[in-house]
Protein backbone atom coordinates (compact mmCIF):
# COMPACT_ATOMS: atom_id res chain seq x y z
CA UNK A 1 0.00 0.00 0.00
CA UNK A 2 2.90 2.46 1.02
CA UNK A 3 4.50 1.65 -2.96
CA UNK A 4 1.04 1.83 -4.31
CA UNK A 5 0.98 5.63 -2.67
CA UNK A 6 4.64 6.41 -3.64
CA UNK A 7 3.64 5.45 -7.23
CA UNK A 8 0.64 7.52 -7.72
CA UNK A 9 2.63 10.65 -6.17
CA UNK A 10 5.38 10.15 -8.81
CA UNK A 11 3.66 9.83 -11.91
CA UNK A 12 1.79 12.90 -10.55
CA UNK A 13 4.90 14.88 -10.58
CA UNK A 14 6.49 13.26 -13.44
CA UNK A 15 7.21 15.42 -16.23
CA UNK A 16 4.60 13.20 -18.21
CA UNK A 17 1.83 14.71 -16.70
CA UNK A 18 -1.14 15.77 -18.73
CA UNK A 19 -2.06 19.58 -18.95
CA UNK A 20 -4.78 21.52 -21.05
CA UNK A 21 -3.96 23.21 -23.97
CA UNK A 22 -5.86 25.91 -25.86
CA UNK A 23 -5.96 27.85 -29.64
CA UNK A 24 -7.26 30.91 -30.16
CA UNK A 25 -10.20 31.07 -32.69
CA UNK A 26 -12.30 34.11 -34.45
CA UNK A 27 -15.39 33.45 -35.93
CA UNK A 28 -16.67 35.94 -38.59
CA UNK A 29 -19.27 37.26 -40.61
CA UNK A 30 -19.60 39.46 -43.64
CA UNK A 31 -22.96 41.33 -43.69
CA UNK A 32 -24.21 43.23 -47.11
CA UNK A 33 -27.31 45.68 -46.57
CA UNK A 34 -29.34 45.02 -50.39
CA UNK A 35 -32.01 47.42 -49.97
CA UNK A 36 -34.70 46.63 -51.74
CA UNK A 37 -35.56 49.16 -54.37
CA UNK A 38 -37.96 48.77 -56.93
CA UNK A 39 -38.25 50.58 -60.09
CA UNK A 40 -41.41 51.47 -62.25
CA UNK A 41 -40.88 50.70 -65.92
CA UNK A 42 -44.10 51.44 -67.20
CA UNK A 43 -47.65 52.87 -65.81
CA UNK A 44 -50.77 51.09 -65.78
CA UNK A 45 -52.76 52.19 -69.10
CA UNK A 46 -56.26 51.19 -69.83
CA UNK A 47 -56.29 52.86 -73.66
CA UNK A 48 -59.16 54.30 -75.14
CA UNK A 49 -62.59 53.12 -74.36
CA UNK A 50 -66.04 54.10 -75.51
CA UNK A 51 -68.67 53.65 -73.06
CA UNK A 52 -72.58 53.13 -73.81
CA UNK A 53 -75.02 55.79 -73.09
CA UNK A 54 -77.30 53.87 -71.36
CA UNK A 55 -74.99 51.11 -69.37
CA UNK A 56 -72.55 50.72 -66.96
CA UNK A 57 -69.53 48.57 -67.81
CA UNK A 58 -66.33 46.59 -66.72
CA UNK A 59 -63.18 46.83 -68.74
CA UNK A 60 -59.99 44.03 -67.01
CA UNK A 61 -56.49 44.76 -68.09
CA UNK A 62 -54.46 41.46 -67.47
CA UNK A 63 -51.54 41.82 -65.84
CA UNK A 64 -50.33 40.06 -69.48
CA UNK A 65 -51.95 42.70 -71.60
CA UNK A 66 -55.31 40.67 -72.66
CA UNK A 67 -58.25 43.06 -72.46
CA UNK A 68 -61.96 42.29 -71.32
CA UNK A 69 -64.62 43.86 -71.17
CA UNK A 70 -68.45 43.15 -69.75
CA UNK A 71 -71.74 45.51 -70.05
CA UNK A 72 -71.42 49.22 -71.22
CA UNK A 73 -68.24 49.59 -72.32
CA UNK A 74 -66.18 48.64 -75.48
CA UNK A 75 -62.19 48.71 -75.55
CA UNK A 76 -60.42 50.14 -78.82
CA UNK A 77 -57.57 47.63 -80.17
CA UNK A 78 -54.36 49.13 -80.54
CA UNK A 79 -55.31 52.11 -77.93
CA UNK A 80 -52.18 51.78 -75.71
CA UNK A 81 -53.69 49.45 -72.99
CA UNK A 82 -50.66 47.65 -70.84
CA UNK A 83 -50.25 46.69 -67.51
CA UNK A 84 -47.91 48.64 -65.27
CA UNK A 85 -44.40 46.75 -64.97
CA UNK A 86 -42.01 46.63 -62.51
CA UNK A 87 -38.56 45.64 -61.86
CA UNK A 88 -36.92 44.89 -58.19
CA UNK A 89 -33.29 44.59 -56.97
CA UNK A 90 -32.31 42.89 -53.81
CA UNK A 91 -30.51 40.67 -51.73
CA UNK A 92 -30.05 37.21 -54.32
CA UNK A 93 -32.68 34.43 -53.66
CA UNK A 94 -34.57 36.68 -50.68
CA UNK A 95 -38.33 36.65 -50.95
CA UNK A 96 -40.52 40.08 -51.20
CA UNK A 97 -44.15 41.22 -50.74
CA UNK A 98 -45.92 43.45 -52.91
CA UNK A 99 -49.06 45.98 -51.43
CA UNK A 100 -50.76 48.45 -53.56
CA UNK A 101 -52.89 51.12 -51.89
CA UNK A 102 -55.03 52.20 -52.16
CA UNK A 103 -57.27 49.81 -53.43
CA UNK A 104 -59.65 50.97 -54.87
CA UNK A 105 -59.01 54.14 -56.60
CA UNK A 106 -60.42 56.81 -57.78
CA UNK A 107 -59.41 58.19 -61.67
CA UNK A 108 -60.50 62.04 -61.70
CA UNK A 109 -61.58 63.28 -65.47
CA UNK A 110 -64.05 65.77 -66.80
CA UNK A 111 -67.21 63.55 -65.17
CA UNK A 112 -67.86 61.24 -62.78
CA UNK A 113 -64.87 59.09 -61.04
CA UNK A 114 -63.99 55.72 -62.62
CA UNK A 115 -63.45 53.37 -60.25
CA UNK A 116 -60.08 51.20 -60.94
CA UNK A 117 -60.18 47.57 -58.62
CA UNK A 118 -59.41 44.39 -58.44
CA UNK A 119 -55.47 44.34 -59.16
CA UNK A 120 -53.98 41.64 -60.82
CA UNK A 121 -50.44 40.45 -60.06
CA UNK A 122 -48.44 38.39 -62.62
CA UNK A 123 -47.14 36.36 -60.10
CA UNK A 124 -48.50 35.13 -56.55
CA UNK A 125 -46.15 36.88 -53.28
CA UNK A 126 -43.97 36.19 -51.94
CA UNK A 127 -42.08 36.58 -55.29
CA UNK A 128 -38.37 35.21 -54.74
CA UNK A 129 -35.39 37.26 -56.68
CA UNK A 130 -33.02 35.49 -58.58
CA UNK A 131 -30.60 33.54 -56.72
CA UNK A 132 -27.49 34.84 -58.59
CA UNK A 133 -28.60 38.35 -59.88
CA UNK A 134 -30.30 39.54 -56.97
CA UNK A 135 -33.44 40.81 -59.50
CA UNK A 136 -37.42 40.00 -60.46
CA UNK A 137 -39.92 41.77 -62.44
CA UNK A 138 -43.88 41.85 -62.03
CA UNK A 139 -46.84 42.98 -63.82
CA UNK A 140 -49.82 44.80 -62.55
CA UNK A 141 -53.33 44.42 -64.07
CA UNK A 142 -56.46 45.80 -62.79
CA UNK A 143 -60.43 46.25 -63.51
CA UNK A 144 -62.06 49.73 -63.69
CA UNK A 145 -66.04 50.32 -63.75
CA UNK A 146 -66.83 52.70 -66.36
CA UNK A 147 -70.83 54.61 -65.67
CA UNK A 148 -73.06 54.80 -68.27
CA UNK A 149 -73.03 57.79 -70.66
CA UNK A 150 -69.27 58.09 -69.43
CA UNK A 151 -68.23 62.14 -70.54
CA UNK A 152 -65.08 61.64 -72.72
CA UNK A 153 -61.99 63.21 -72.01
CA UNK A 154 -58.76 62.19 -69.96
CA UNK A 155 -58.43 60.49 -67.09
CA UNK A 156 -55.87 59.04 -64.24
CA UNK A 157 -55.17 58.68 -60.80
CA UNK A 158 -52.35 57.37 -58.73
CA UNK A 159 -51.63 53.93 -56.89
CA UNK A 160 -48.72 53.31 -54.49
CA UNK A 161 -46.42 49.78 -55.30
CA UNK A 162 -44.47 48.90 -52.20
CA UNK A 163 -42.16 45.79 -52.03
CA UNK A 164 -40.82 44.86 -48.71
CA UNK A 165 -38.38 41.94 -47.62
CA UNK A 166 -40.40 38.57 -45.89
């Protein structure tokens, strides 16, 4: 027992005696701020129309330019009708929103209000941006409710597009 205790207390100070070592690590990050902007390339137009006297009517702009139109009101061909278009930069792959507001609104002419609802997006949100360019486009389509006997003359209002990081 007395050897047994000697032994222990010499490998304990032997110069084989197990100690704890360390390294010093650093752990990093690089963080990029992609704002999202988004940039208007072109407004929505609904082109000429020629309403009835007597009835109300629909007109739909697609958000892919096809044209429809219900009741009261007839679309002319070739009139300049086109969806507003978009195009959005961000952070690569990161999915966005899209909110227009108001909804509905309002275009202000020479008679009564015609009422512009029912927007149309050419793709369902979140939309994701491409995973190596950091971009996406949309499309915006919309309905507006023409009264009857309509008084000619121009027409427009404003809409607010906002895109916002999920």
């Amino acid at each position: 027992m007395k050897y047994g205790l000697l032994i222990t207390a010499a490998l304990m100070l032997s110069p084989f005696a197990v100690s704890a070592q360390s390294a010093s690590t650093t752990a990093s990050v690089t963080v990029e701020n992609y704002a999202l902007n988004i940039t208007k390339n072109q407004d929505l137009s609904f082109g000429s129309i020629t309403p009835s006297a007597s009835a109300a009517g629909t007109m739909t702009l697609t958000h892919n330019g096809l044209v429809f139109t219900t009741g009261g009101v007839t679309s002319r061909p070739g009139s300049g009708y086109s969806p507003a278009a978009y195009t959005i930069r961000g952070s690569p792959a990161a999915r966005f929103s899209v909110t227009i507001e108001p909804r509905p609104i309002a275009l202000s002419g020479p008679g009564a209000a015609i009422l512009v609802s029912d927007f149309i997006l050419s793709q369902a949100t979140p939309i994701t941006l491409d995973s190596t360019s950091g971009v996406a486009s949309f499309n915006v389509g919309a309905a507006i409710y023409v009264n009857a006997g309509q008084l000619p003359g121009n027409y427009s209002g404003t809409f607010y597009v906002s895109v916002a990081y999920n």
